[in-house]
Protein backbone atom coordinates (compact mmCIF):
# COMPACT_ATOMS: atom_id res chain seq x y z
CA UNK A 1 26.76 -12.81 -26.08
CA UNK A 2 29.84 -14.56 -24.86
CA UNK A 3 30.03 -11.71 -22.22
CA UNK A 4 26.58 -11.94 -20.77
CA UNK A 5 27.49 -15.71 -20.20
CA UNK A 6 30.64 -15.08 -18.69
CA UNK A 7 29.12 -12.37 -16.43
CA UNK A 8 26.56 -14.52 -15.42
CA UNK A 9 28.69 -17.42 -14.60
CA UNK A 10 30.54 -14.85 -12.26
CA UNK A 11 27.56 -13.58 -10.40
CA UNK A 12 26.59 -17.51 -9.70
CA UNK A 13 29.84 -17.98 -8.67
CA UNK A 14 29.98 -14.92 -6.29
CA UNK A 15 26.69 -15.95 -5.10
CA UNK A 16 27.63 -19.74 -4.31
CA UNK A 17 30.61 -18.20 -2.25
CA UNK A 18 28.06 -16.12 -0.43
CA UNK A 19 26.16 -18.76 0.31
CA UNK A 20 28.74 -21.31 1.33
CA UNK A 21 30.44 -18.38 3.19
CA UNK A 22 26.76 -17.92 4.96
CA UNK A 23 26.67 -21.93 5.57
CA UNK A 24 30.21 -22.02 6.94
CA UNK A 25 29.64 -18.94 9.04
CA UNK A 26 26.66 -20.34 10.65
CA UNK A 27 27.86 -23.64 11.14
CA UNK A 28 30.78 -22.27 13.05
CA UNK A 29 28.25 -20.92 15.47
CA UNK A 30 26.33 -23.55 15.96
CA UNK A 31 29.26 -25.36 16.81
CA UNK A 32 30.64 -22.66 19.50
CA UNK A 33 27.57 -22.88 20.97
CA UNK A 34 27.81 -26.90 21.67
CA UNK A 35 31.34 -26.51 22.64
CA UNK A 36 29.98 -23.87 25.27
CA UNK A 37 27.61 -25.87 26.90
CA UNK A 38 29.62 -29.00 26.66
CA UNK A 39 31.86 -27.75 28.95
CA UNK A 40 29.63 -25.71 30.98
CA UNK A 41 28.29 -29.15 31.61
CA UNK A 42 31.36 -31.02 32.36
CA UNK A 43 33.45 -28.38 33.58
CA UNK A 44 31.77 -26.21 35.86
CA UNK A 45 28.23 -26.44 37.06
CA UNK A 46 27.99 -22.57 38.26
CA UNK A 47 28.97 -22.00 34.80
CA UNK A 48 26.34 -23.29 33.07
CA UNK A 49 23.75 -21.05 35.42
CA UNK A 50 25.52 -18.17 34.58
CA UNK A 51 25.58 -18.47 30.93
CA UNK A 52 21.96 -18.97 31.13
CA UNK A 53 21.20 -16.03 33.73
CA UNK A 54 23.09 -14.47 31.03
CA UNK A 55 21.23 -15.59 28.31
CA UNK A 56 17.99 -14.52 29.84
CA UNK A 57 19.02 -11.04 30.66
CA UNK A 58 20.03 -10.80 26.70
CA UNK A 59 16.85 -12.34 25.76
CA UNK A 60 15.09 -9.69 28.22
CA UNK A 61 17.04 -7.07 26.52
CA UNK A 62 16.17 -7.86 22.57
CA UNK A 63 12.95 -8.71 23.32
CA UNK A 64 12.31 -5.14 24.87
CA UNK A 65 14.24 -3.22 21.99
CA UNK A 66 12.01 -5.96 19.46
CA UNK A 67 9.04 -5.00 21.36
CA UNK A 68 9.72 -1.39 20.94
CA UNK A 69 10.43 -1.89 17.75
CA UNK A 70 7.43 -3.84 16.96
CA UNK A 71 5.26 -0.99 18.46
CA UNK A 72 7.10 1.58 16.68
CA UNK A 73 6.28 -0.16 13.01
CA UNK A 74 2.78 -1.01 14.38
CA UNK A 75 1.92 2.46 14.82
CA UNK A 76 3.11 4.07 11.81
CA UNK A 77 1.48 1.21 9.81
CA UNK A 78 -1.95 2.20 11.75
CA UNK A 79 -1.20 5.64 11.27
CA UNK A 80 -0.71 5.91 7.47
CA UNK A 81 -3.62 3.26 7.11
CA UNK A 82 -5.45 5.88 9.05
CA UNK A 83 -4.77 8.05 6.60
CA UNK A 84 -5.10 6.19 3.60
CA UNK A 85 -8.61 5.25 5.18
CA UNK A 86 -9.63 8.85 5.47
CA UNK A 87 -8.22 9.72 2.18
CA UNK A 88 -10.27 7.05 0.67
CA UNK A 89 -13.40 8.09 2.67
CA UNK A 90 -12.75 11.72 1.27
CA UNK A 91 -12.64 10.81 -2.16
CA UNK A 92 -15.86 7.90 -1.73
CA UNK A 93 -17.88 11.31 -0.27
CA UNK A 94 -16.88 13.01 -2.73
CA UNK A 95 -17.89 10.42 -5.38
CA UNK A 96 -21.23 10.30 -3.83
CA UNK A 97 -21.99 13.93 -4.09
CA UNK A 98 -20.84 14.29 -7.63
CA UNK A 99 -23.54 11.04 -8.78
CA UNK A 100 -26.15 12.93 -6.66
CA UNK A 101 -25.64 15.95 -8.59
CA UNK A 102 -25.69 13.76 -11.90
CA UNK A 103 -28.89 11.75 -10.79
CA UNK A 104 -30.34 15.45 -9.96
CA UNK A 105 -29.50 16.87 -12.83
CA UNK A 106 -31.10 14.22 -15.40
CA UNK A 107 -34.39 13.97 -13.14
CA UNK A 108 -34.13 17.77 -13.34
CA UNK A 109 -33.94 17.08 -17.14
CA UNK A 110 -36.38 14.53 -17.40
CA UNK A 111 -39.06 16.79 -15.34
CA UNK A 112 -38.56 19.51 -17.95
CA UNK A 113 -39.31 17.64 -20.88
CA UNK A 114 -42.18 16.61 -19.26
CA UNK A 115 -43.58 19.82 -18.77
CA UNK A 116 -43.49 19.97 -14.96
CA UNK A 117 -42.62 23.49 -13.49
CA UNK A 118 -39.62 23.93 -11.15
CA UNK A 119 -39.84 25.15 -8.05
CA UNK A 120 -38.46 28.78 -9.09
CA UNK A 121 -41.68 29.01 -11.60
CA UNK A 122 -44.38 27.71 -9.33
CA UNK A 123 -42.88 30.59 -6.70
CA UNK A 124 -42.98 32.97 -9.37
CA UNK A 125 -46.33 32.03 -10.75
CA UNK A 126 -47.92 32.26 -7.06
CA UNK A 127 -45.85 35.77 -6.42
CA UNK A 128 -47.80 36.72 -9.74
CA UNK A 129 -50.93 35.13 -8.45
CA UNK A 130 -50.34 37.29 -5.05
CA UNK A 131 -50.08 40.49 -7.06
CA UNK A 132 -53.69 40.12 -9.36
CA UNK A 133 -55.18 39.05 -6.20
CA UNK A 134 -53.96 42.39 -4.42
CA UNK A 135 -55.28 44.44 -7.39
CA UNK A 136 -58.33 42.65 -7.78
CA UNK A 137 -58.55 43.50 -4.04
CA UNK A 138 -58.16 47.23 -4.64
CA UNK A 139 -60.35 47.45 -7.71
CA UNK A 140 -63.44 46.13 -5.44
CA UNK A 141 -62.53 48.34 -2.53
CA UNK A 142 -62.75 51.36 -5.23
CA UNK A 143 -65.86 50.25 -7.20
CA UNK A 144 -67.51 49.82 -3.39
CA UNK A 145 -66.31 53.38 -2.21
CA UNK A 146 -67.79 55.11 -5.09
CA UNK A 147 -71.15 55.56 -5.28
CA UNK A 148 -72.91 53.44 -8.09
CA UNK A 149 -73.98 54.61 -11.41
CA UNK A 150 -77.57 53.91 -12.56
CA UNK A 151 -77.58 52.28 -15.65
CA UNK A 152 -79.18 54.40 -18.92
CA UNK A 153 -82.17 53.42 -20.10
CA UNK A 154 -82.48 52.42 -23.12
CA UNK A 155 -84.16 54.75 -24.99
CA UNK A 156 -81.34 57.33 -24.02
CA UNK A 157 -78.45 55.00 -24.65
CA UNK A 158 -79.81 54.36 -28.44
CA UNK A 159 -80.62 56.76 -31.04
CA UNK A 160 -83.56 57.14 -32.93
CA UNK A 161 -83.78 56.19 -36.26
CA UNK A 162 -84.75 58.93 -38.71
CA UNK A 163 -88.04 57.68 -40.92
């Protein structure tokens, strides 16, 4: 216990002489940067234009390389939204199909129990249908080619009866 304590009282420590080293650092700068116009003012005129011609051509400069960068990041951030877009389109399609397949399936179900034919039986019912028709067809044609018999009379077609 007495070591987590002590190693935590280190890591604020190194990280309040990061940040004072940060706040030092930066106030250093801020600093130079008075001194340098202070005296660009007071010392030289033509010096303060050319510290701020140079100032613009560094500004010109990082915002280009920025800008670049900026475009760079911008596209591969449209890009792999692109493709997580598609990806997600792909797999929404694909979701659809498979509850269309389920919703088929159960009215395919439900139909059945009901007693209603599919569309296979009602083709093979009519193909059937199709076929007696053809033979009735044929039969006729026969029984009107050949010639017709004359129906028996009946006294020939039933016996006598014995007394």
């Amino acid at each position: 216990m007495a070591a987590k304590r002590t190693s935590r009282k280190r890591a604020r420590a190194k990280s309040s002489d990061i940040q004072s080293h940060m706040t030092e650092t930066v106030h250093q700068i801020w600093l130079a940067g008075l001194g340098a116009v202070s005296k660009a003012q007071h010392g030289a005129p033509h010096m303060l234009d050319e510290l701020i011609s140079e100032g613009e051509r560094v500004d010109a400069r990082v915002r280009g390389a920025v800008t670049e960068t900026l475009r760079g990041v911008v596209g591969s951030v449209q890009d792999s939204l692109g493709a997580r877009v598609s990806g997600i389109r792909g797999q929404a399609a694909e979701a659809v199909d498979n509850l269309e397949k389920i919703f088929r399936a159960r009215v395919r179900r439900a139909l059945t129990q009901l007693g209603v034919p599919s569309g296979q039986e009602i083709e093979a019912l009519s193909k059937r249908v199709d076929a007696l028709n053809a033979n009735i067809g044929k039969l006729a044609d026969r029984r009107a080619a050949s010639p017709r018999r004359r129906p028996r009379a009946k006294s020939e077609s039933q016996p006598t009866a014995a007394p």
